[in-house]
C-alpha atoms as a PDB file:
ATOM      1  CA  UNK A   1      45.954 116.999 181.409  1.00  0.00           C
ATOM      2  CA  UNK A   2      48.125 119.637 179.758  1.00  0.00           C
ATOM      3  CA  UNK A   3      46.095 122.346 177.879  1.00  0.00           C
ATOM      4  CA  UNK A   4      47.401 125.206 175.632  1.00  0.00           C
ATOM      5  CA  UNK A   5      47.787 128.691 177.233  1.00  0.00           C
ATOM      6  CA  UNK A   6      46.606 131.351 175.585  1.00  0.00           C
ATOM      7  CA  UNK A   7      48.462 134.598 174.900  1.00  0.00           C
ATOM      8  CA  UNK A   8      46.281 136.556 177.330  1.00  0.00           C
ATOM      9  CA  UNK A   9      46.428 133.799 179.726  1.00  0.00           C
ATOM     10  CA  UNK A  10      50.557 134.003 179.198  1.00  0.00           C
ATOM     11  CA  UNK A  11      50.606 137.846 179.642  1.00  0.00           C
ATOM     12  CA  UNK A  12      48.870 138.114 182.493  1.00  0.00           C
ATOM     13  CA  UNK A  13      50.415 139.104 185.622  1.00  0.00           C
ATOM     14  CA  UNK A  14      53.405 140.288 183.896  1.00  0.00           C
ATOM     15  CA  UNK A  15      55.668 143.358 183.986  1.00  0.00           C
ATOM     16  CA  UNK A  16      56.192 145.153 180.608  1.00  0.00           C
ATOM     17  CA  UNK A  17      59.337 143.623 179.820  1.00  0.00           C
ATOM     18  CA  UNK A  18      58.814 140.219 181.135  1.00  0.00           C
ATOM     19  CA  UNK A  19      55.750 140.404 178.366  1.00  0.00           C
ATOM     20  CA  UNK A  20      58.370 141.249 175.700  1.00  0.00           C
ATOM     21  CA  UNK A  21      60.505 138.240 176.793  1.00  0.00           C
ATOM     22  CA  UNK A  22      57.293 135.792 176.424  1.00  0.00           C
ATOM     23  CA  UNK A  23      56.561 137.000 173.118  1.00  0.00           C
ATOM     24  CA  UNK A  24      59.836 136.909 171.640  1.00  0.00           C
ATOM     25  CA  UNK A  25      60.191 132.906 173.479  1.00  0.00           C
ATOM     26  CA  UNK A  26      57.129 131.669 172.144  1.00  0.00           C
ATOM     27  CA  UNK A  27      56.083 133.691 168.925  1.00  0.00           C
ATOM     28  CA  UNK A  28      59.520 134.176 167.733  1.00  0.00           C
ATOM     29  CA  UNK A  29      59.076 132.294 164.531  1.00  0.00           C
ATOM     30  CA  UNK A  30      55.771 133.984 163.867  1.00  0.00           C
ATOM     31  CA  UNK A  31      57.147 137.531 164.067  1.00  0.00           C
ATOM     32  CA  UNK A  32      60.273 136.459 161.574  1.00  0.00           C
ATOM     33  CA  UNK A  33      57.689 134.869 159.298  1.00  0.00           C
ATOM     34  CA  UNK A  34      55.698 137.764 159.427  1.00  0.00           C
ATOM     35  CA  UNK A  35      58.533 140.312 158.730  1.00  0.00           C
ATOM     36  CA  UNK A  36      60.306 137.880 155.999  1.00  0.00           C
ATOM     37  CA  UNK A  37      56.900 138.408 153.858  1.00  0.00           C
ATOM     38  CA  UNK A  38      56.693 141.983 154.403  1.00  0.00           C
ATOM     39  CA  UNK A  39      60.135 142.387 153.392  1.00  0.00           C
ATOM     40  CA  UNK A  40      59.429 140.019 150.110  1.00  0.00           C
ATOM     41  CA  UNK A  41      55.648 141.612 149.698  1.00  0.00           C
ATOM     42  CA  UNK A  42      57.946 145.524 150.030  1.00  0.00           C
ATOM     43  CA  UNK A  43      60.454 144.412 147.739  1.00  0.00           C
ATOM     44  CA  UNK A  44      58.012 143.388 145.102  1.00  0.00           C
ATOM     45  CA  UNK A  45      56.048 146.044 145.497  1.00  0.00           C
ATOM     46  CA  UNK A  46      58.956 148.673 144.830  1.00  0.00           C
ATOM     47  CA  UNK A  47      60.748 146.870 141.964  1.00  0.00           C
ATOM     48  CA  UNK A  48      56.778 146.928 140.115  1.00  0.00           C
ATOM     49  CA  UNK A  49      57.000 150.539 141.094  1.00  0.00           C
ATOM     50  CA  UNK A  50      60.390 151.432 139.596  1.00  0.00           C
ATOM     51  CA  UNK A  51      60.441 148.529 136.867  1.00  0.00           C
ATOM     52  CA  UNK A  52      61.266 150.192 132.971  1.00  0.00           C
ATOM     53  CA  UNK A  53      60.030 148.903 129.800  1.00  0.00           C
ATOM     54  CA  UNK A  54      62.335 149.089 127.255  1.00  0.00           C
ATOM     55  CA  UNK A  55      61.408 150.927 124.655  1.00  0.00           C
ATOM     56  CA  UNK A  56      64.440 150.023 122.472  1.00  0.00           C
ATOM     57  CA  UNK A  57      67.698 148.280 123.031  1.00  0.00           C
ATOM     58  CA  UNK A  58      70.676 149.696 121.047  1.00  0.00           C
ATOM     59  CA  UNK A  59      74.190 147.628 120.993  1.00  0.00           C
ATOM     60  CA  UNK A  60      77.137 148.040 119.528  1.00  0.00           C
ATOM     61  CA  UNK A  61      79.256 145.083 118.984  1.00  0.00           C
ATOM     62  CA  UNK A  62      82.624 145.590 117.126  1.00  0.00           C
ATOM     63  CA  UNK A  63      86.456 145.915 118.551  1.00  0.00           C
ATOM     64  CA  UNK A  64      86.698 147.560 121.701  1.00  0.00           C
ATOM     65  CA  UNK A  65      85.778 151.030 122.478  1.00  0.00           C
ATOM     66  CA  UNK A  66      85.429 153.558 125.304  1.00  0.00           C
ATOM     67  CA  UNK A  67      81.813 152.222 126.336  1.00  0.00           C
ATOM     68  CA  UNK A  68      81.865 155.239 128.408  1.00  0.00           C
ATOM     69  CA  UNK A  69      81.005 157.349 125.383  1.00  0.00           C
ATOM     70  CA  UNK A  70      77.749 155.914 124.333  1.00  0.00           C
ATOM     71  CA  UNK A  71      76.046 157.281 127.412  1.00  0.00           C
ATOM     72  CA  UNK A  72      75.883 160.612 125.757  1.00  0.00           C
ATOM     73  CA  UNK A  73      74.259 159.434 122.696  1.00  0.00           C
ATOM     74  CA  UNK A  74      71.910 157.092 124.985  1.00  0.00           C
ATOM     75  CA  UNK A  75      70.946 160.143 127.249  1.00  0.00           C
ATOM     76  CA  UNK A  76      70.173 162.307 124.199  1.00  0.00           C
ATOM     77  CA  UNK A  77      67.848 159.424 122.732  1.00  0.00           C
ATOM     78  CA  UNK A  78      65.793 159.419 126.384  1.00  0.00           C
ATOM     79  CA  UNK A  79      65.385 162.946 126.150  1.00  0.00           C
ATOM     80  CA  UNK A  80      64.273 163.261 122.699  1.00  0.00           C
ATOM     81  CA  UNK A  81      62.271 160.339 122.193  1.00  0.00           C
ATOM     82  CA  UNK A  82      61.159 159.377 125.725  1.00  0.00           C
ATOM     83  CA  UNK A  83      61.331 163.374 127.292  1.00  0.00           C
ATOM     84  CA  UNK A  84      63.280 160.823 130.612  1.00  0.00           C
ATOM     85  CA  UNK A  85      60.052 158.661 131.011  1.00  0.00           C
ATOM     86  CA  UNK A  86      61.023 156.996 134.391  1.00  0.00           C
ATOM     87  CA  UNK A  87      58.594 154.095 132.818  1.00  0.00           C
ATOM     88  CA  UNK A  88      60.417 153.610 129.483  1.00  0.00           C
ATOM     89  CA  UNK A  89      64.127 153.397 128.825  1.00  0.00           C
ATOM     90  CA  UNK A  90      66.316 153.399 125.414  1.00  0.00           C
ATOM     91  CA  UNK A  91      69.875 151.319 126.003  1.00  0.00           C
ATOM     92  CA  UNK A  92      72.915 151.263 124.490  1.00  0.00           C
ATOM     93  CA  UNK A  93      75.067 148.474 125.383  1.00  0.00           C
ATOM     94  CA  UNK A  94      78.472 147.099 123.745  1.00  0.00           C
ATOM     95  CA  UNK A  95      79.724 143.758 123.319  1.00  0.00           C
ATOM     96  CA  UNK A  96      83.181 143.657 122.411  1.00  0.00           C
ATOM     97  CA  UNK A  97      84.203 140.776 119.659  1.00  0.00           C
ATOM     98  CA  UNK A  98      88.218 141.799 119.235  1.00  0.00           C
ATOM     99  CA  UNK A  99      89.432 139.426 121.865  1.00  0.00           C
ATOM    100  CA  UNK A 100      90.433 135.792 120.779  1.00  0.00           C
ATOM    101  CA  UNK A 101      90.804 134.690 124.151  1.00  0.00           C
ATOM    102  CA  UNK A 102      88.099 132.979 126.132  1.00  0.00           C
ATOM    103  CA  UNK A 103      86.579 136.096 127.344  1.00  0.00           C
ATOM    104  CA  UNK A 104      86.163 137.447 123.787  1.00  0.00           C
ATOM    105  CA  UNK A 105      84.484 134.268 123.069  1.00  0.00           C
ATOM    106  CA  UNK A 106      82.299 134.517 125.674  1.00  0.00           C
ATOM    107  CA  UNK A 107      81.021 137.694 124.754  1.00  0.00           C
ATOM    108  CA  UNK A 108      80.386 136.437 121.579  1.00  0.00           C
ATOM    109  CA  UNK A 109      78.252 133.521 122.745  1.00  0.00           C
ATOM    110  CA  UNK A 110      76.490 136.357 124.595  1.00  0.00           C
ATOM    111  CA  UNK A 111      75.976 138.289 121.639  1.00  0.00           C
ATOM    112  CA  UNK A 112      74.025 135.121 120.085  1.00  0.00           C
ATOM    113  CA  UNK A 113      71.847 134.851 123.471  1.00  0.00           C
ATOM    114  CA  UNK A 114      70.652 138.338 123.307  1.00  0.00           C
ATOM    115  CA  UNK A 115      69.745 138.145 119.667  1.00  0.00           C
ATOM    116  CA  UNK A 116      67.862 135.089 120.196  1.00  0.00           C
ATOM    117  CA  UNK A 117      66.113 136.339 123.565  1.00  0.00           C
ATOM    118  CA  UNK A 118      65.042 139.367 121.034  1.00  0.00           C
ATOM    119  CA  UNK A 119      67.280 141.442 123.655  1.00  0.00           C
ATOM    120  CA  UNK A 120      68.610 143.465 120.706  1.00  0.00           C
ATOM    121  CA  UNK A 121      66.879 145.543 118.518  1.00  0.00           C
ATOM    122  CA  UNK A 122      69.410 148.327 116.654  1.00  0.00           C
ATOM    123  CA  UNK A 123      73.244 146.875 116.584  1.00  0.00           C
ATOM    124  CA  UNK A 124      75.963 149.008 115.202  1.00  0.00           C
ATOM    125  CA  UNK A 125      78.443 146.324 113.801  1.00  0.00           C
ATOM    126  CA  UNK A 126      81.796 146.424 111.502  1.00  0.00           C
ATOM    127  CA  UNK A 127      80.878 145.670 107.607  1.00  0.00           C
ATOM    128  CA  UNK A 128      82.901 142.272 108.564  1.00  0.00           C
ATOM    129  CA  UNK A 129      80.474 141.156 111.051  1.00  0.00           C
ATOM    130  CA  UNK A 130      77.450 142.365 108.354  1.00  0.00           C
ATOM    131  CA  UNK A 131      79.073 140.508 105.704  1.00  0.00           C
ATOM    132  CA  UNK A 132      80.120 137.513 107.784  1.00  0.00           C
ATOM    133  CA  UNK A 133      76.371 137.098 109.206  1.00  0.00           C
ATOM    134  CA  UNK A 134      73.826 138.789 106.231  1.00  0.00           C
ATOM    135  CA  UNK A 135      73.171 135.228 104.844  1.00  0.00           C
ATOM    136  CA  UNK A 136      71.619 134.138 108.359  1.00  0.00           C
ATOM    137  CA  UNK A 137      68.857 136.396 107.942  1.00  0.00           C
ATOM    138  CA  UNK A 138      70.253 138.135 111.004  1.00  0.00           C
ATOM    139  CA  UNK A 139      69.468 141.505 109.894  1.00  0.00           C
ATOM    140  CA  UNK A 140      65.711 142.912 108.905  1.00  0.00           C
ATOM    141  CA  UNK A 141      65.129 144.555 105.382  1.00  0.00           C
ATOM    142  CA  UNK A 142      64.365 148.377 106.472  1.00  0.00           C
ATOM    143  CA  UNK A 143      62.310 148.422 104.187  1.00  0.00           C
ATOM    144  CA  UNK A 144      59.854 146.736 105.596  1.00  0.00           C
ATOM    145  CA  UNK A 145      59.472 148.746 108.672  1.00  0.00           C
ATOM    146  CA  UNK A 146      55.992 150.784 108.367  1.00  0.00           C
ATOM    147  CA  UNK A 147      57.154 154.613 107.829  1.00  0.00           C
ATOM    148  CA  UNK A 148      61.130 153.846 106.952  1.00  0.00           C
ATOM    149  CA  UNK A 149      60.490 155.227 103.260  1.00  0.00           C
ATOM    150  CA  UNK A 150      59.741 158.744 104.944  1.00  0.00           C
ATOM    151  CA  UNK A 151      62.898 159.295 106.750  1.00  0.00           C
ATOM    152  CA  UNK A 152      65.359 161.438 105.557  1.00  0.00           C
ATOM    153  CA  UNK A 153      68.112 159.001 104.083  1.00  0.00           C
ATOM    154  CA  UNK A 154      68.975 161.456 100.951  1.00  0.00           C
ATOM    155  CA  UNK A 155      72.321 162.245 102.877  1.00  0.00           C
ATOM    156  CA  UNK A 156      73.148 158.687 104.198  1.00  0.00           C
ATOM    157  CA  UNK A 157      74.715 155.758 102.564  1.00  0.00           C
ATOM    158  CA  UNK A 158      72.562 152.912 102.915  1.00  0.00           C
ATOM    159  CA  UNK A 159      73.789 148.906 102.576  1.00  0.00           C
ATOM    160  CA  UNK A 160      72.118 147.510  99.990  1.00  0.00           C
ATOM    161  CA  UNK A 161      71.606 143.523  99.437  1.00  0.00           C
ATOM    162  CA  UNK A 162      70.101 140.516  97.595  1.00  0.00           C
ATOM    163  CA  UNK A 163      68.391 138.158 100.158  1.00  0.00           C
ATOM    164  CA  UNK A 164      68.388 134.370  99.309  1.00  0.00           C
ATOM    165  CA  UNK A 165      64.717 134.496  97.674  1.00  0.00           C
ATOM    166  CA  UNK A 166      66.761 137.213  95.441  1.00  0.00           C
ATOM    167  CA  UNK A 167      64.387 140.459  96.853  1.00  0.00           C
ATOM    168  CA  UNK A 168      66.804 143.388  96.624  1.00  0.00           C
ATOM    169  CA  UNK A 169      66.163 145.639 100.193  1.00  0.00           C
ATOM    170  CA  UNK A 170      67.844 148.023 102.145  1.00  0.00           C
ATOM    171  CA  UNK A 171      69.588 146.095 105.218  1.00  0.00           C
ATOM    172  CA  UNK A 172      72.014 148.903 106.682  1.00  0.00           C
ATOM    173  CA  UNK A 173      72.859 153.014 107.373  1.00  0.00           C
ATOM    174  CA  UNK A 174      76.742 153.721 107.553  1.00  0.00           C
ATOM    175  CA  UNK A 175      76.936 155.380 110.688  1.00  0.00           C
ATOM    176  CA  UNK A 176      79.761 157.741 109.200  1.00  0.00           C
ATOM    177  CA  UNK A 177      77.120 160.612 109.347  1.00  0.00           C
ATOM    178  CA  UNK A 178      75.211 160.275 112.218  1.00  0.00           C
ATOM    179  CA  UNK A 179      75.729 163.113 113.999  1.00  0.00           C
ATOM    180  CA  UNK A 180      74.326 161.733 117.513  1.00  0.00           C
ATOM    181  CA  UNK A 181      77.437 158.829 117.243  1.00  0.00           C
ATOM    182  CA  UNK A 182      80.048 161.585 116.170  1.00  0.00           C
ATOM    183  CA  UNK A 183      80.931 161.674 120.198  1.00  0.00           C
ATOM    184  CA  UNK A 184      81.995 158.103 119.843  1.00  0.00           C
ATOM    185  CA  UNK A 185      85.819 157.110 119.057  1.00  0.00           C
ATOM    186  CA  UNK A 186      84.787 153.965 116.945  1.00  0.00           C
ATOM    187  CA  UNK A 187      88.307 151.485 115.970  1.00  0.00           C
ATOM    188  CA  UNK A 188      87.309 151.498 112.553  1.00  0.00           C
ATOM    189  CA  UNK A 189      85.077 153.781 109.964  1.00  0.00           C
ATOM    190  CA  UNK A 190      82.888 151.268 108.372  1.00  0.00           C
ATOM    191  CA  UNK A 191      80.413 150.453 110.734  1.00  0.00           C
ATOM    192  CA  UNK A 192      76.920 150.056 110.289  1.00  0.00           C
ATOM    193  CA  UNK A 193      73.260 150.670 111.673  1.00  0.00           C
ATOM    194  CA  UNK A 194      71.116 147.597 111.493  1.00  0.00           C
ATOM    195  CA  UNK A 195      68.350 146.143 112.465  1.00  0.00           C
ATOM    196  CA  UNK A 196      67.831 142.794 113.974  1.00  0.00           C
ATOM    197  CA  UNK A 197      65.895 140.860 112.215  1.00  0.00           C
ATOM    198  CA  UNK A 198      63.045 139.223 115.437  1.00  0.00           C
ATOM    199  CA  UNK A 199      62.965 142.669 116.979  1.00  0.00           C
ATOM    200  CA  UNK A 200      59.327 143.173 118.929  1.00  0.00           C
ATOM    201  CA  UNK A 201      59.793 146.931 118.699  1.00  0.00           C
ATOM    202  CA  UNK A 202      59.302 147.628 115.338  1.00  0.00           C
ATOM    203  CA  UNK A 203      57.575 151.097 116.054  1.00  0.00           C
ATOM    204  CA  UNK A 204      60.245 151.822 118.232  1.00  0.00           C
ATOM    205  CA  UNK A 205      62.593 151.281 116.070  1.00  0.00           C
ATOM    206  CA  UNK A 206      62.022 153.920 113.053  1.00  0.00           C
ATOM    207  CA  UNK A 207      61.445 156.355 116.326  1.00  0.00           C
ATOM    208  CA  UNK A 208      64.548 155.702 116.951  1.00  0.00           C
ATOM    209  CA  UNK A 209      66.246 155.535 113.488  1.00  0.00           C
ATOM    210  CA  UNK A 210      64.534 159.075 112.666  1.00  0.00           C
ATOM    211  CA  UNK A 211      66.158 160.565 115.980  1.00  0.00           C
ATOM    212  CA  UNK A 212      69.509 159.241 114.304  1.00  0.00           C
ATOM    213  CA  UNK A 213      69.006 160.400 110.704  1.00  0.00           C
ATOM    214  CA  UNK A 214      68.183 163.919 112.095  1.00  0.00           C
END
């Protein structure tokens, strides 16, 4: 009767390579199996290592713009705020809204996605898009952010609105004197800094509006 051979049993009597050769025949699927999970178990490991909270997520959405020219404003917001935490990042993304084609739509569609994943947290948008969306409780009353009523808003304009339970609140900061977005070659001069209304980074977020009123 037939009876396994063992590896030593296999090995024996055999030259250096010939032992190679009898591995790679008869454990080949082992040693892939074993280097597929180290591979997965490495890459794992490494993308825990270098993963990055967000600490806030800035977007502008609005006609097109050089995106280009919101890294500067995004770099200066790490620096400040974050001192380039390799843990924590600040972004500043752009959807653009101008196009009526099917692309344009799609980014729209994508806006709405990212809102409701709570992807969003500061958007810079065209008093159009405020007006057009206010009554969907899109945007959060600043007021209600713990520590808003300290910042410095004496030299901004601030949007001002009824909601529908008629509670007057502050809902927007014209972004006309911001000097961190004066870099930025915006396609129209009546946009404005909001706040979405289900962001989770509500600390975060006066951080990040004080680093903008400054």
């Amino acid at each position: 009767m037939d009876r396994t051979i063992s590896l030593r049993e296999g090995l024996a009597n055999k030259t250096f390579k010939e032992k190679l050769d009898y591995i790679w025949t008869y454990y080949k699927l082992h040693i892939l199996s074993i280097l597929i999970l180290i591979f997965f178990v490495g890459s794992y490991i490494s993308s825990q290592i270098n993963r990055q909270e967000v600490y806030c997520n800035i977007t502008y959405v609005g006609n097109s713009i050089n995106a280009d020219e919101l890294t500067p404003a995004k770099d200066k917001l790490n620096d400040i705020l974050l001192n380039n935490n390799k843990k924590s990042v600040i972004t500043f993304d752009s959807i653009f809204t101008d196009d009526k084609s099917n692309a344009g739509l799609a980014m729209t569609q994508k806006l709405h996605v990212n809102i409701a994943a709570q992807q969003i947290d500061i958007a810079i948008v065209n008093k159009e898009f405020f007006e057009q969306n206010f009554s969907s409780e899109m945007f959060l009353n600043l007021e209600s952010l713990n520590g808003f009523s300290t910042l410095p808003l004496s030299n901004h304009e601030l949007i001002k609105k009824t909601d529908s339970n008629g509670t007057n609140g502050i809902y927007g900061i014209h972004v006309k004197n911001l000097k961190l977005l004066n870099d930025i070659h915006f396609s129209n001069d009546d946009n404005v800094l909001v706040v979405i209304s289900n962001t989770e980074h509500k600390d975060a977020v006066v951080n990040v509006l004080k680093t903008f009123l400054a």
